[in-house]
N, C-alpha and C. Protein backbone atom coordinates (compact mmCIF):
# COMPACT_ATOMS: atom_id res chain seq x y z
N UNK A 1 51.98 153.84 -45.49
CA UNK A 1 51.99 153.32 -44.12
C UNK A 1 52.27 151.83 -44.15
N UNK A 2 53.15 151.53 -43.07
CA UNK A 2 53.30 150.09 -43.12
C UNK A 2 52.17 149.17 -42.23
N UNK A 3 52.03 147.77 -42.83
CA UNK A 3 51.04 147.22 -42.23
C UNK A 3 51.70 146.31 -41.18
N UNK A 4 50.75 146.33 -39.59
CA UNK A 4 51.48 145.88 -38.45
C UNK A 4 50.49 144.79 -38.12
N UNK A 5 50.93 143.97 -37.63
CA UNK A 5 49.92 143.20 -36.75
C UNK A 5 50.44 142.20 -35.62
N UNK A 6 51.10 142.85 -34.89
CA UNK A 6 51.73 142.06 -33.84
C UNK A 6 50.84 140.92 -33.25
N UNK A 7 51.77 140.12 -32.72
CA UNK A 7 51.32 139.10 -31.96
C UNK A 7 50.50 139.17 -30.89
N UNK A 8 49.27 138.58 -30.26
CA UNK A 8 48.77 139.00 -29.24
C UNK A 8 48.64 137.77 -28.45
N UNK A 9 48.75 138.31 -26.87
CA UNK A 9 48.84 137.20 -26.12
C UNK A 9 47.70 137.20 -25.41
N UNK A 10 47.45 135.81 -24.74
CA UNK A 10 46.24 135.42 -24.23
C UNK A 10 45.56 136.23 -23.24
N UNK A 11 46.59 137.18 -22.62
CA UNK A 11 46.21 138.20 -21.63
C UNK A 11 44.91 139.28 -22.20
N UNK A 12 45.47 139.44 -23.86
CA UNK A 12 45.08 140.44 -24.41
C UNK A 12 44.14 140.00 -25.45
N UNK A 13 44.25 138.84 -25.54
CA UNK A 13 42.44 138.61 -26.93
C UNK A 13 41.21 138.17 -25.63
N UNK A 14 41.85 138.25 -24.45
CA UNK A 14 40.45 137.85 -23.49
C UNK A 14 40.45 138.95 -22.98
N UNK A 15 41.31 140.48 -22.90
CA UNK A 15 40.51 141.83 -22.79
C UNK A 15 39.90 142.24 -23.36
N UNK A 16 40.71 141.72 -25.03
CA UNK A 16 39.89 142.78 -26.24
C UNK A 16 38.65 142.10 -26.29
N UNK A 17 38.08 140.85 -25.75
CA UNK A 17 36.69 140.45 -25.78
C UNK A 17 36.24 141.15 -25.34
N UNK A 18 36.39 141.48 -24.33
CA UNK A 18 34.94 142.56 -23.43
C UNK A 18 35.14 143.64 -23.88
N UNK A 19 36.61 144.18 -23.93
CA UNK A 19 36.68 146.23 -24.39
C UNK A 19 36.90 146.01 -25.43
N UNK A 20 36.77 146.54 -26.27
CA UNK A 20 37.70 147.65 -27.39
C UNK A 20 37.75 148.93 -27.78
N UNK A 21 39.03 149.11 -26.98
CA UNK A 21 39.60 150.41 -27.81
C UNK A 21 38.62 151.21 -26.02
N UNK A 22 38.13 150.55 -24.92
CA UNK A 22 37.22 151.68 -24.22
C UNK A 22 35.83 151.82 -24.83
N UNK A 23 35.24 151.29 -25.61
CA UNK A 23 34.73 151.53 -26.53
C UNK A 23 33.09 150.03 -25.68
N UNK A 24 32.18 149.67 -26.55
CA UNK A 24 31.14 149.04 -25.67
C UNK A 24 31.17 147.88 -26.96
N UNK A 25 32.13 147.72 -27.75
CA UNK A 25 31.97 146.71 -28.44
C UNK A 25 32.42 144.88 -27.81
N UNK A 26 31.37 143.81 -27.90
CA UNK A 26 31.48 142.99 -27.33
C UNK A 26 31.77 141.67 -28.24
N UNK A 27 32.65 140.76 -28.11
CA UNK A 27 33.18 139.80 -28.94
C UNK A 27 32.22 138.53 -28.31
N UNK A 28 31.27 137.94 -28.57
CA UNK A 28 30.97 136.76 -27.92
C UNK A 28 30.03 135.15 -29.07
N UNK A 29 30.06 134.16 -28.43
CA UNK A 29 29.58 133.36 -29.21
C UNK A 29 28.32 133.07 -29.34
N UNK A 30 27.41 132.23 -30.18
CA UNK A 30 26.42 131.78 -29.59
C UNK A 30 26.58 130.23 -28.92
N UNK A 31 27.29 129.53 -28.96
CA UNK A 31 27.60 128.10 -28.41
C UNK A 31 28.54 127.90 -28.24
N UNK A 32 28.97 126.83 -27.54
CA UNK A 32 30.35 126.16 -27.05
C UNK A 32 31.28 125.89 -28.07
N UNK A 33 30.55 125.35 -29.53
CA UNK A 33 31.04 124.79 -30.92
C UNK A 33 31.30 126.38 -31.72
N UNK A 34 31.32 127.21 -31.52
CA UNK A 34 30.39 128.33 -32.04
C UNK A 34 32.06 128.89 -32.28
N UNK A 35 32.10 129.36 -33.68
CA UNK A 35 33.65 130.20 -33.79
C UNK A 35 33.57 131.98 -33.18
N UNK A 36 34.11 132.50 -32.92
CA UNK A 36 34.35 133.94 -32.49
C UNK A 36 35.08 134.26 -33.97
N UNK A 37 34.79 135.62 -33.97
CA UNK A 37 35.59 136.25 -34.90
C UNK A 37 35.74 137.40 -34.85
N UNK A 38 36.25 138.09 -34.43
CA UNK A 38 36.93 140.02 -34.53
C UNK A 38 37.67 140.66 -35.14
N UNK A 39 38.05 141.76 -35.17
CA UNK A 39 39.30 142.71 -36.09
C UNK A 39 39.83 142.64 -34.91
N UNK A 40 41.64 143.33 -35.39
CA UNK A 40 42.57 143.46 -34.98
C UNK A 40 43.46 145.03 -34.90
N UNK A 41 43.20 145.76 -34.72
CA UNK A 41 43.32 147.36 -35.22
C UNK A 41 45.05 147.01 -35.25
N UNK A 42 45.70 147.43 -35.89
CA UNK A 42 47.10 147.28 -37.15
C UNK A 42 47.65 148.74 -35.90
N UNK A 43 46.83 150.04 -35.49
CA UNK A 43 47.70 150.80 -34.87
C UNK A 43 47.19 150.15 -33.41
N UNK A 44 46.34 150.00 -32.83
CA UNK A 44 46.32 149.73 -31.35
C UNK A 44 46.66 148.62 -30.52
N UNK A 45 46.00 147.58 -31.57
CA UNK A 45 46.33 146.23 -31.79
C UNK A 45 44.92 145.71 -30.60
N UNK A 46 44.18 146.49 -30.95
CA UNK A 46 42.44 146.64 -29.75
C UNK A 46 41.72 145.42 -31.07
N UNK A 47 40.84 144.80 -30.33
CA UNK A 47 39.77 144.07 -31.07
C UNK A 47 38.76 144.69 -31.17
N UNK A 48 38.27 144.54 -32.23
CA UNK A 48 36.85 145.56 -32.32
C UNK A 48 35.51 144.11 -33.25
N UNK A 49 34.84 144.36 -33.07
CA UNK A 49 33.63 143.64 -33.77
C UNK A 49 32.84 144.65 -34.89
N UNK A 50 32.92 144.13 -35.93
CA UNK A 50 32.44 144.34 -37.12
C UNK A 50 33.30 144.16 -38.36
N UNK A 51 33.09 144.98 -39.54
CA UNK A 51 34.04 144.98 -40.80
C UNK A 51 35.24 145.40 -40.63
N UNK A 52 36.57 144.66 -40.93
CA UNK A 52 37.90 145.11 -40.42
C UNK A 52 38.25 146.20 -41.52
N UNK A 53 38.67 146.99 -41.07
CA UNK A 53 39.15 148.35 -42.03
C UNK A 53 40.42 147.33 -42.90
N UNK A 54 40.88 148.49 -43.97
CA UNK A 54 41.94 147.49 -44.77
C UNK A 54 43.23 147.22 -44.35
N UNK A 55 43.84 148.00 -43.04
CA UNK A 55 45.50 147.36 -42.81
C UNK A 55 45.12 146.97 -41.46
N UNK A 56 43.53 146.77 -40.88
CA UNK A 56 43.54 145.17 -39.67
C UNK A 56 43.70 144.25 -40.43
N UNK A 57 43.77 143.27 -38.97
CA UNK A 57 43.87 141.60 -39.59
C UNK A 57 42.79 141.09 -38.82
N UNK A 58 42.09 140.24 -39.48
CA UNK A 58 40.47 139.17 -38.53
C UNK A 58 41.72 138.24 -37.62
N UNK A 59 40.59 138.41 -36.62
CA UNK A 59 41.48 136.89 -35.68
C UNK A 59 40.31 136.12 -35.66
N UNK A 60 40.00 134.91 -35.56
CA UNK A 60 39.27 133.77 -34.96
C UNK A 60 39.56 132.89 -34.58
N UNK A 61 38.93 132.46 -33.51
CA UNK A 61 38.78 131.54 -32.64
C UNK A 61 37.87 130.71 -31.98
N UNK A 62 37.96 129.72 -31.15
CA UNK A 62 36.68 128.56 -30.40
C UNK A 62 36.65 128.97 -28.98
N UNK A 63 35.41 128.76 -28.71
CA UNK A 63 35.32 128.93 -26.99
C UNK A 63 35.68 127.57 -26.48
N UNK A 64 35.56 126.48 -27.36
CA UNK A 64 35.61 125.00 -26.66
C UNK A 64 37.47 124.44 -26.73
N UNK A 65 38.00 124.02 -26.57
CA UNK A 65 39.48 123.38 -26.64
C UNK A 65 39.76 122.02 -26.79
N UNK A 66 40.34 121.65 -27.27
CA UNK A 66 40.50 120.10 -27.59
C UNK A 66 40.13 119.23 -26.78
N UNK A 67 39.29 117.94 -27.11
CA UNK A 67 39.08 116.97 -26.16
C UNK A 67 40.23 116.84 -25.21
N UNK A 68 39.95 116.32 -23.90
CA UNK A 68 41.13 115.72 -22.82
C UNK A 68 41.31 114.40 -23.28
N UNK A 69 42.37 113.76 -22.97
CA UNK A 69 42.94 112.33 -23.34
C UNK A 69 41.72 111.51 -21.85
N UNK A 70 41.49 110.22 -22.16
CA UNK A 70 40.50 109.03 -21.33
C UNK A 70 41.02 109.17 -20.11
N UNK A 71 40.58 108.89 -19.22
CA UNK A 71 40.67 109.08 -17.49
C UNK A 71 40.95 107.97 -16.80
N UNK A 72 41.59 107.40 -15.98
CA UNK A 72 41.52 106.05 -15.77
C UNK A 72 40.65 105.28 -15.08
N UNK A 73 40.06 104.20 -15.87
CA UNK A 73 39.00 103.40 -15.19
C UNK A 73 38.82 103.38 -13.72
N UNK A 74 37.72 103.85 -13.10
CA UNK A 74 37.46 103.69 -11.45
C UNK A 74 37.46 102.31 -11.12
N UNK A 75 38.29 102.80 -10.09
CA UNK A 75 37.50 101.20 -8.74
C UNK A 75 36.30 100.42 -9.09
N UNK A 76 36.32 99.26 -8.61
CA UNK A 76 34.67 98.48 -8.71
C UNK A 76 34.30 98.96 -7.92
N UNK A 77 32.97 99.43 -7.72
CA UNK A 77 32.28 99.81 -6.60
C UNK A 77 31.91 98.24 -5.82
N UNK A 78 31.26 98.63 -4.46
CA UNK A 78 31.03 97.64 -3.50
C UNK A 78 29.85 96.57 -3.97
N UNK A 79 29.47 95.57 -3.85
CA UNK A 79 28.37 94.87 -4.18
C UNK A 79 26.81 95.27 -3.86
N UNK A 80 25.94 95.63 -4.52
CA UNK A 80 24.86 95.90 -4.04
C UNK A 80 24.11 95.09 -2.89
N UNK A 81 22.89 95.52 -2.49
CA UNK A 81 22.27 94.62 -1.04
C UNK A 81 21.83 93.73 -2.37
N UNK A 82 21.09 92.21 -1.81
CA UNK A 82 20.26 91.79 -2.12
C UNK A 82 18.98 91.88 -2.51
N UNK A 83 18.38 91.74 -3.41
CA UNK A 83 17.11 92.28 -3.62
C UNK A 83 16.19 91.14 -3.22
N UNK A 84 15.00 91.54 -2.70
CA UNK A 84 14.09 91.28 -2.45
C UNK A 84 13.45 90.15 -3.06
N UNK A 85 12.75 88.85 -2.14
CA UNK A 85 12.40 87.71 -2.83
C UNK A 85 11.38 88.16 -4.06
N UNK A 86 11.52 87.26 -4.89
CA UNK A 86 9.99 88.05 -5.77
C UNK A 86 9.24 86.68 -5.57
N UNK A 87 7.94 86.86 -6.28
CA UNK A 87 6.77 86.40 -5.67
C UNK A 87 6.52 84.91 -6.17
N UNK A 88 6.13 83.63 -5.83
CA UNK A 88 6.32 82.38 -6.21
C UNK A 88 5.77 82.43 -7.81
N UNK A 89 6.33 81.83 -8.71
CA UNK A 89 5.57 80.97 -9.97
C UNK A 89 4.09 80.42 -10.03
N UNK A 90 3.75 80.52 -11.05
CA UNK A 90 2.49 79.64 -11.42
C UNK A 90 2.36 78.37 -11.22
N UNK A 91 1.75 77.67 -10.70
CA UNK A 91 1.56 76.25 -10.72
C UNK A 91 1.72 75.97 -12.01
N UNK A 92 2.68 75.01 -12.04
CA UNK A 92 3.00 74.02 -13.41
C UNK A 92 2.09 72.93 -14.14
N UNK A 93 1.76 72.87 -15.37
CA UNK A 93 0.82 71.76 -15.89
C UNK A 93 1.25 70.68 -15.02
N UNK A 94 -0.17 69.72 -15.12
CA UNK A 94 0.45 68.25 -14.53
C UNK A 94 1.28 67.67 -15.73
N UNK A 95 2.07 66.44 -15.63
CA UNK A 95 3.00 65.85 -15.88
C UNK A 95 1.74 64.68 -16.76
N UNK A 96 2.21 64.25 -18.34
CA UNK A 96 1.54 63.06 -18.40
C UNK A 96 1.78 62.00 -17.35
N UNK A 97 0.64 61.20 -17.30
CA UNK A 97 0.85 59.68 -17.18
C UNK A 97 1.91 58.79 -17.15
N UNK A 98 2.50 58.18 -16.28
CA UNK A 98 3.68 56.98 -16.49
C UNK A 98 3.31 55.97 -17.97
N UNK A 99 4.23 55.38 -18.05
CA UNK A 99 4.15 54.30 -18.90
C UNK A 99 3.86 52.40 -18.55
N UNK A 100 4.17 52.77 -16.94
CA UNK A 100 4.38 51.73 -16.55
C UNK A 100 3.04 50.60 -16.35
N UNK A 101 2.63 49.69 -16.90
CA UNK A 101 1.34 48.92 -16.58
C UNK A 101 1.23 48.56 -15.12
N UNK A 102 1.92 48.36 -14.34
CA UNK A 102 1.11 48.11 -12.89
C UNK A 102 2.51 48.27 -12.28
N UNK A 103 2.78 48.57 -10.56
CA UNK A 103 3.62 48.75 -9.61
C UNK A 103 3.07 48.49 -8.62
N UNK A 104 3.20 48.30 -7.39
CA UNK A 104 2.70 48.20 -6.24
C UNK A 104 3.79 48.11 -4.74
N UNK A 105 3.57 48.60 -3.95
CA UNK A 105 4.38 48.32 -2.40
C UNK A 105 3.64 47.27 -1.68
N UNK A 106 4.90 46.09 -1.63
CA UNK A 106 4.56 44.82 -0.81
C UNK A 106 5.14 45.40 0.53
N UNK A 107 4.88 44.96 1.80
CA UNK A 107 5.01 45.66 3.35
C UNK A 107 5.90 44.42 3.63
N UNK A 108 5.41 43.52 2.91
CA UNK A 108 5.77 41.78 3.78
C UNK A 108 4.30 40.89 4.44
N UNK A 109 3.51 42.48 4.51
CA UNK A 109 1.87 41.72 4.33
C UNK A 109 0.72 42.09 3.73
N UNK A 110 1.11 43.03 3.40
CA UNK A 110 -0.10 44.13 2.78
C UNK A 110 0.59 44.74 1.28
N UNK A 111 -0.69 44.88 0.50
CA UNK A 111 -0.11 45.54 -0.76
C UNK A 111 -0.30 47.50 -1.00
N UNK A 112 0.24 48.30 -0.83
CA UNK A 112 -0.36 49.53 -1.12
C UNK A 112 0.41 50.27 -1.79
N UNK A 113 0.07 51.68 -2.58
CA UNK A 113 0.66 52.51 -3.44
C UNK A 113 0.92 51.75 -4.61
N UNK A 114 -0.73 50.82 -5.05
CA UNK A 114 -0.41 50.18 -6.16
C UNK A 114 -1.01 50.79 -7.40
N UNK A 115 -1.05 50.44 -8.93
CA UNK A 115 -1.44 50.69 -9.80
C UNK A 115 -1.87 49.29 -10.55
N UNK A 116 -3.10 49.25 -10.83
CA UNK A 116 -3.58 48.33 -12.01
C UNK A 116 -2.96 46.60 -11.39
N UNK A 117 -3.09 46.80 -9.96
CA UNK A 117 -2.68 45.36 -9.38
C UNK A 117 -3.95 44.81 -9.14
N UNK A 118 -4.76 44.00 -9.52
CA UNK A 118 -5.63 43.25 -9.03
C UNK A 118 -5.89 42.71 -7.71
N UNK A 119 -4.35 41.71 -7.50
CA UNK A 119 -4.66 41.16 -6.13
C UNK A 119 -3.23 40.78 -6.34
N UNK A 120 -2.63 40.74 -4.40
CA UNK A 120 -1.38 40.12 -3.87
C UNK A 120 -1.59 39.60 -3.03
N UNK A 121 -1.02 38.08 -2.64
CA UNK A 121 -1.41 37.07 -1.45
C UNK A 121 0.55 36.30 -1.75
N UNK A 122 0.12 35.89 -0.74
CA UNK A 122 1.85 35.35 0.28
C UNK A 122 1.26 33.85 0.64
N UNK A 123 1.11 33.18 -0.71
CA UNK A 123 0.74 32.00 -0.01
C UNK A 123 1.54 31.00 0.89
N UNK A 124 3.36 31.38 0.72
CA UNK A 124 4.04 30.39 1.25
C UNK A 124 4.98 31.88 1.94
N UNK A 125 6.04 31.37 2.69
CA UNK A 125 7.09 31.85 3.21
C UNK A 125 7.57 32.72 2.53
N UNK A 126 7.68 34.08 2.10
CA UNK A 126 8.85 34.54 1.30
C UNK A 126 8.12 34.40 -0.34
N UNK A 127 7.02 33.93 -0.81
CA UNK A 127 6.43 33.94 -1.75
C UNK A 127 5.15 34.75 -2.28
N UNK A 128 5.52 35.87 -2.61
CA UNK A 128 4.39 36.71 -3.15
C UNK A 128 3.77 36.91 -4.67
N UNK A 129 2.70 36.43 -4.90
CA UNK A 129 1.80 36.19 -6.17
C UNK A 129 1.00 37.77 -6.77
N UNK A 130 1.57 38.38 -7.92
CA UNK A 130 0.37 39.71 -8.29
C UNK A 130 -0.07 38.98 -9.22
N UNK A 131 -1.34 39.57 -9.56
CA UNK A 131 -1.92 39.74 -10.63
C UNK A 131 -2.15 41.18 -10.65
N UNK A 132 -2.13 40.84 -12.26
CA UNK A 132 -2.12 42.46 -12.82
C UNK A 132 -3.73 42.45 -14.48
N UNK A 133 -3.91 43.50 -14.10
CA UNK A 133 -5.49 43.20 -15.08
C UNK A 133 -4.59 43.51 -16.39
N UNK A 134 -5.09 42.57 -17.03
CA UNK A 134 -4.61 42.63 -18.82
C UNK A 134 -3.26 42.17 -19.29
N UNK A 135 -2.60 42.15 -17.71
CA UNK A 135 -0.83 41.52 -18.25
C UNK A 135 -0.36 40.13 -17.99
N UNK A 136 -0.23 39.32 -18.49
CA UNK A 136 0.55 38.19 -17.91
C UNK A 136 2.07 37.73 -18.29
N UNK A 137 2.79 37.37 -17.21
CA UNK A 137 3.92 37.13 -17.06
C UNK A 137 4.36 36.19 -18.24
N UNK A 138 3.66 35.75 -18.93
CA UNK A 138 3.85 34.74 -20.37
C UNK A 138 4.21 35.97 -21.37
N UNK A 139 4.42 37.05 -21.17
CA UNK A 139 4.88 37.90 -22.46
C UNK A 139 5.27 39.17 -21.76
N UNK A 140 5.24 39.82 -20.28
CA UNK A 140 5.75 40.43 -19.45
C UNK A 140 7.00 40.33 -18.51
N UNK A 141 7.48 41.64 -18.57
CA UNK A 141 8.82 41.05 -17.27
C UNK A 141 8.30 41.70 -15.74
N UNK A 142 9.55 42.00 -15.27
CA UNK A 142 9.05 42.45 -13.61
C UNK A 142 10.64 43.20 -13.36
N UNK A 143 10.19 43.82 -12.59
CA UNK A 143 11.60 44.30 -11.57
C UNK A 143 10.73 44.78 -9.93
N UNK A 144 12.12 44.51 -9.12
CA UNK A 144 11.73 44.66 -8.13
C UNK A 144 12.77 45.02 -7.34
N UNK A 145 13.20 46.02 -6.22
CA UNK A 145 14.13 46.18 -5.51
C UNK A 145 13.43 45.73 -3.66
N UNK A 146 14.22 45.77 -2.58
CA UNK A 146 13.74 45.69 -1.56
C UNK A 146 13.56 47.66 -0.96
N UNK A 147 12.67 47.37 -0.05
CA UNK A 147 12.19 48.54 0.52
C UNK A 147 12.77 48.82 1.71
N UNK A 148 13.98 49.34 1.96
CA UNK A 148 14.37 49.71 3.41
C UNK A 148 13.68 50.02 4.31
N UNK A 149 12.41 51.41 4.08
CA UNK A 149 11.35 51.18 5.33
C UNK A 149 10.50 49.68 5.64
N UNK A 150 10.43 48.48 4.88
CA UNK A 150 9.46 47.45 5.66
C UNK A 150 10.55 46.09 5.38
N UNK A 151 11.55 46.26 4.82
CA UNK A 151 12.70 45.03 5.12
C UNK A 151 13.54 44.93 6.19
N UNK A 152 13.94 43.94 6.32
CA UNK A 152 14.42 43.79 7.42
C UNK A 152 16.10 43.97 7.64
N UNK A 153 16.53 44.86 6.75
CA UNK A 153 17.86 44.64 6.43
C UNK A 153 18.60 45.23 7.96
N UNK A 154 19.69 44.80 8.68
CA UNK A 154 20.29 45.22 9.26
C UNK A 154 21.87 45.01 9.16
N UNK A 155 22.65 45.49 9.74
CA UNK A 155 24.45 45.34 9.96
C UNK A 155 24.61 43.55 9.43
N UNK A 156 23.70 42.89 10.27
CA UNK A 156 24.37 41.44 10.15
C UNK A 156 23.86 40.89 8.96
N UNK A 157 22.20 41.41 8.89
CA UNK A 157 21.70 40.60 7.50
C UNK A 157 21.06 41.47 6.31
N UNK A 158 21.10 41.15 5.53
CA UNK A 158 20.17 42.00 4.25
C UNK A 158 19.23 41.40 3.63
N UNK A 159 17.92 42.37 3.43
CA UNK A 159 16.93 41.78 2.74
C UNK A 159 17.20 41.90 1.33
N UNK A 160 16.74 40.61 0.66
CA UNK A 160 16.64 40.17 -1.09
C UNK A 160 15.43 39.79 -1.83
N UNK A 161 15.42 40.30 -2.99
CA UNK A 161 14.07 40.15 -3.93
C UNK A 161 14.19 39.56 -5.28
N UNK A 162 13.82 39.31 -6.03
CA UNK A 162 13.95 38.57 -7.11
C UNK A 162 12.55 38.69 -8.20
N UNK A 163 12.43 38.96 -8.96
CA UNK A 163 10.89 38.36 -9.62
C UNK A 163 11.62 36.81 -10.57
N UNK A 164 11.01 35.84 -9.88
CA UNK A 164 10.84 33.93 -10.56
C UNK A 164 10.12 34.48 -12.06
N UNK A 165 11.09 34.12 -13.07
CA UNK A 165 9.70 34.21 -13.97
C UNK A 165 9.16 32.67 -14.65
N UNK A 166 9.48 31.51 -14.10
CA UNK A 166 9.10 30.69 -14.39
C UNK A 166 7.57 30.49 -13.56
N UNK A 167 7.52 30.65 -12.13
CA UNK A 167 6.40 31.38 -12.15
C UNK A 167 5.77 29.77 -10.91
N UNK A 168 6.78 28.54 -10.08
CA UNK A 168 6.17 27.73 -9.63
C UNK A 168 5.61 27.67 -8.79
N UNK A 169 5.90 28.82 -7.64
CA UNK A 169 5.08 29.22 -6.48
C UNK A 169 3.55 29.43 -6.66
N UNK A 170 3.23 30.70 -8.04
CA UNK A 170 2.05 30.98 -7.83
C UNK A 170 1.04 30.06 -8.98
N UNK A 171 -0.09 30.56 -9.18
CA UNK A 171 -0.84 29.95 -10.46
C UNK A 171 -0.57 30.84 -11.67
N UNK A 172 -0.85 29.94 -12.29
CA UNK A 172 -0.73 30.59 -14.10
C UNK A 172 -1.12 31.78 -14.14
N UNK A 173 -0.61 32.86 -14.99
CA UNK A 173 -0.82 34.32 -14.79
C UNK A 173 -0.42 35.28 -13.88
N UNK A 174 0.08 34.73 -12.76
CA UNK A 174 0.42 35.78 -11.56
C UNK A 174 2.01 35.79 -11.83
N UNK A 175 2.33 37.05 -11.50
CA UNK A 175 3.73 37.11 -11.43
C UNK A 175 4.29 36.96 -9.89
N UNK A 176 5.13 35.93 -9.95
CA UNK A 176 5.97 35.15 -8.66
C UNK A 176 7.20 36.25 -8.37
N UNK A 177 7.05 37.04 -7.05
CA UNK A 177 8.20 37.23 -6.53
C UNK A 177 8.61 36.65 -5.40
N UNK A 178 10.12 36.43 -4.98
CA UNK A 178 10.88 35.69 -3.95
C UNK A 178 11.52 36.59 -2.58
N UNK A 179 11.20 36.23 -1.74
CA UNK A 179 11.83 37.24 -0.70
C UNK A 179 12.95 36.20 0.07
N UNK A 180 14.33 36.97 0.82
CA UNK A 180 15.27 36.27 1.19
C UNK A 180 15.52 37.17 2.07
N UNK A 181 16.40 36.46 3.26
CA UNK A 181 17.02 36.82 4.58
C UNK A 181 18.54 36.70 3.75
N UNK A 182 19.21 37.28 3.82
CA UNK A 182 20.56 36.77 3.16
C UNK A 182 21.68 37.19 4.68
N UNK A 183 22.63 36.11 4.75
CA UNK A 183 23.52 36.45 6.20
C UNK A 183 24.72 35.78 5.63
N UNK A 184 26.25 36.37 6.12
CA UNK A 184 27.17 35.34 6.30
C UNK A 184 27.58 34.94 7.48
N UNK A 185 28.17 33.63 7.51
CA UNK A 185 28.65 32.74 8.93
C UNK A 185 29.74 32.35 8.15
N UNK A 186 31.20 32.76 8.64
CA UNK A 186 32.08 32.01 8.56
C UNK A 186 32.26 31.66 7.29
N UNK A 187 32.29 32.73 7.04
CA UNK A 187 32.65 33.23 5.52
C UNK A 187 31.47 32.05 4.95
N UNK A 188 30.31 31.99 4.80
CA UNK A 188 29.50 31.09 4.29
C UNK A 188 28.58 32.60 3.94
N UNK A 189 27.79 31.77 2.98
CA UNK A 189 26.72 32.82 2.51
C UNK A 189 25.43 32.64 2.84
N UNK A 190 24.41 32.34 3.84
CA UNK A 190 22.97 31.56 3.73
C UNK A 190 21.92 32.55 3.09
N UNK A 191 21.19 31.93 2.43
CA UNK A 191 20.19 32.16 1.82
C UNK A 191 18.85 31.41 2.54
N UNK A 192 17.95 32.43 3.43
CA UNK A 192 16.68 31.77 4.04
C UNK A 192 15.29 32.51 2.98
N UNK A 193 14.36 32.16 2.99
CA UNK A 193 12.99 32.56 2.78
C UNK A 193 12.57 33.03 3.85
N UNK A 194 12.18 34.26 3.76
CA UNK A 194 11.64 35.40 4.61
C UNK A 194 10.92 36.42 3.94
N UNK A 195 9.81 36.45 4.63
CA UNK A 195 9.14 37.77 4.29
C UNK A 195 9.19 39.08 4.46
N UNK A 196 9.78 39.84 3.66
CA UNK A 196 10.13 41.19 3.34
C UNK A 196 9.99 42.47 2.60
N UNK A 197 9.37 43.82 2.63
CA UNK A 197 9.18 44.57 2.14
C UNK A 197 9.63 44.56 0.69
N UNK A 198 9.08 45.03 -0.64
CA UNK A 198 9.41 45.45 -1.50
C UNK A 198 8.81 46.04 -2.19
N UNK A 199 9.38 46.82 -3.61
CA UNK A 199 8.36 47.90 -4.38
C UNK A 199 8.46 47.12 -5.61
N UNK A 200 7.76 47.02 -6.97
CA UNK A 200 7.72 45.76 -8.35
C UNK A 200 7.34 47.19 -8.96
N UNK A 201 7.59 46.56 -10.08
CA UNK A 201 7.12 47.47 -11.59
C UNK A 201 6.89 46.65 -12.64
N UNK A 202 5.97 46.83 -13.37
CA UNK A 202 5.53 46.02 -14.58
C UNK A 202 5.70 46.65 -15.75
N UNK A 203 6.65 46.92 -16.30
CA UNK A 203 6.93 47.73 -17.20
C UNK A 203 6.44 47.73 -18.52
């Protein structure tokens, strides 16, 4: 006898799964990865499950099929809502200490928001005297800017400050600052003594 084993088409290895031959034999896997394997009957060309007699042929096969090729990247989706405030921080350590040995706010008559100032007096026009505990102007400097809230600066004139460090206004030890009206006339520059806001630092 000659041995046959025709070709079978897809119509016919997904009948011979469920029938063969009429018969209650069932071809199936246990998983997706899982190979199938059946006979091929040489006269019927029926699949059958079990030991293939000697002129079938085994067929096998996968229930799963080759990966699909990548899909093309979606749209950005829309922006989410905002989320919800979350709840304030811990209070922060305090901050060391400045470095600065004394500061103080001159008004033009009064001294306040000072540090380590002893005493401030305006004995003349435009002449304000600190003392400072432990510092003297014999081995100290000064800075000082004017204070827009208590100077008098306006469109026509501007208030000016200075720290003197020669020091002739006040007595020995005090640090001498200078207050000025500054204006021009006719293209002139005047310089008056006036009493005017400022803030000092003793660095």
């Amino acid at each position: 006898m000659t041995r046959r084993t025709g070709r079978l088409t897809v119509a016919a290895v997904a009948a011979g799964v469920c029938v063969a031959a009429g018969g209650g034999y069932a071809v199936a896997a246990s998983g997706r990865d899982a190979t199938v394997t059946a006979c091929v009957s040489a006269r019927t060309h029926a699949l059958y499950v079990g030991r293939c007699a000697r002129h079938d042929s085994r067929l096998s096969w996968n229930e799963q099929g080759p990966r699909g090729r990548r899909g093309a990247t979606g749209a950005t989706g829309p922006a989410g809502p905002a989320g919800a405030t979350g709840p304030q921080g811990i209070q922060g350590v305090a901050g060391a200490d400045g470095t600065a040995k004394a500061y103080g706010l001159w008004s033009g008559t009064a001294l306040s928001e000072s540090k380590n100032v002893a005493s401030a007096t305006s004995p003349a026009t435009g002449v304000v005297c600190v003392t400072v505990n432990g510092v003297s102007p014999a081995n100290e400097g000064a800075v000082a800017m004017p204070d827009y809230s208590t100077d008098d600066t306006v469109t026509s004139n501007m208030a000016h400050v200075e720290w003197e460090s020669s020091g002739s206004g006040c007595a020995p030890g005090e640090f001498e600052f200078r207050t000025f009206d500054v204006t021009v006339a006719a293209g002139v520059l005047n310089v008056a003594d006036k009493a005017e806001g400022f803030f000092f630092v003793i660095p």
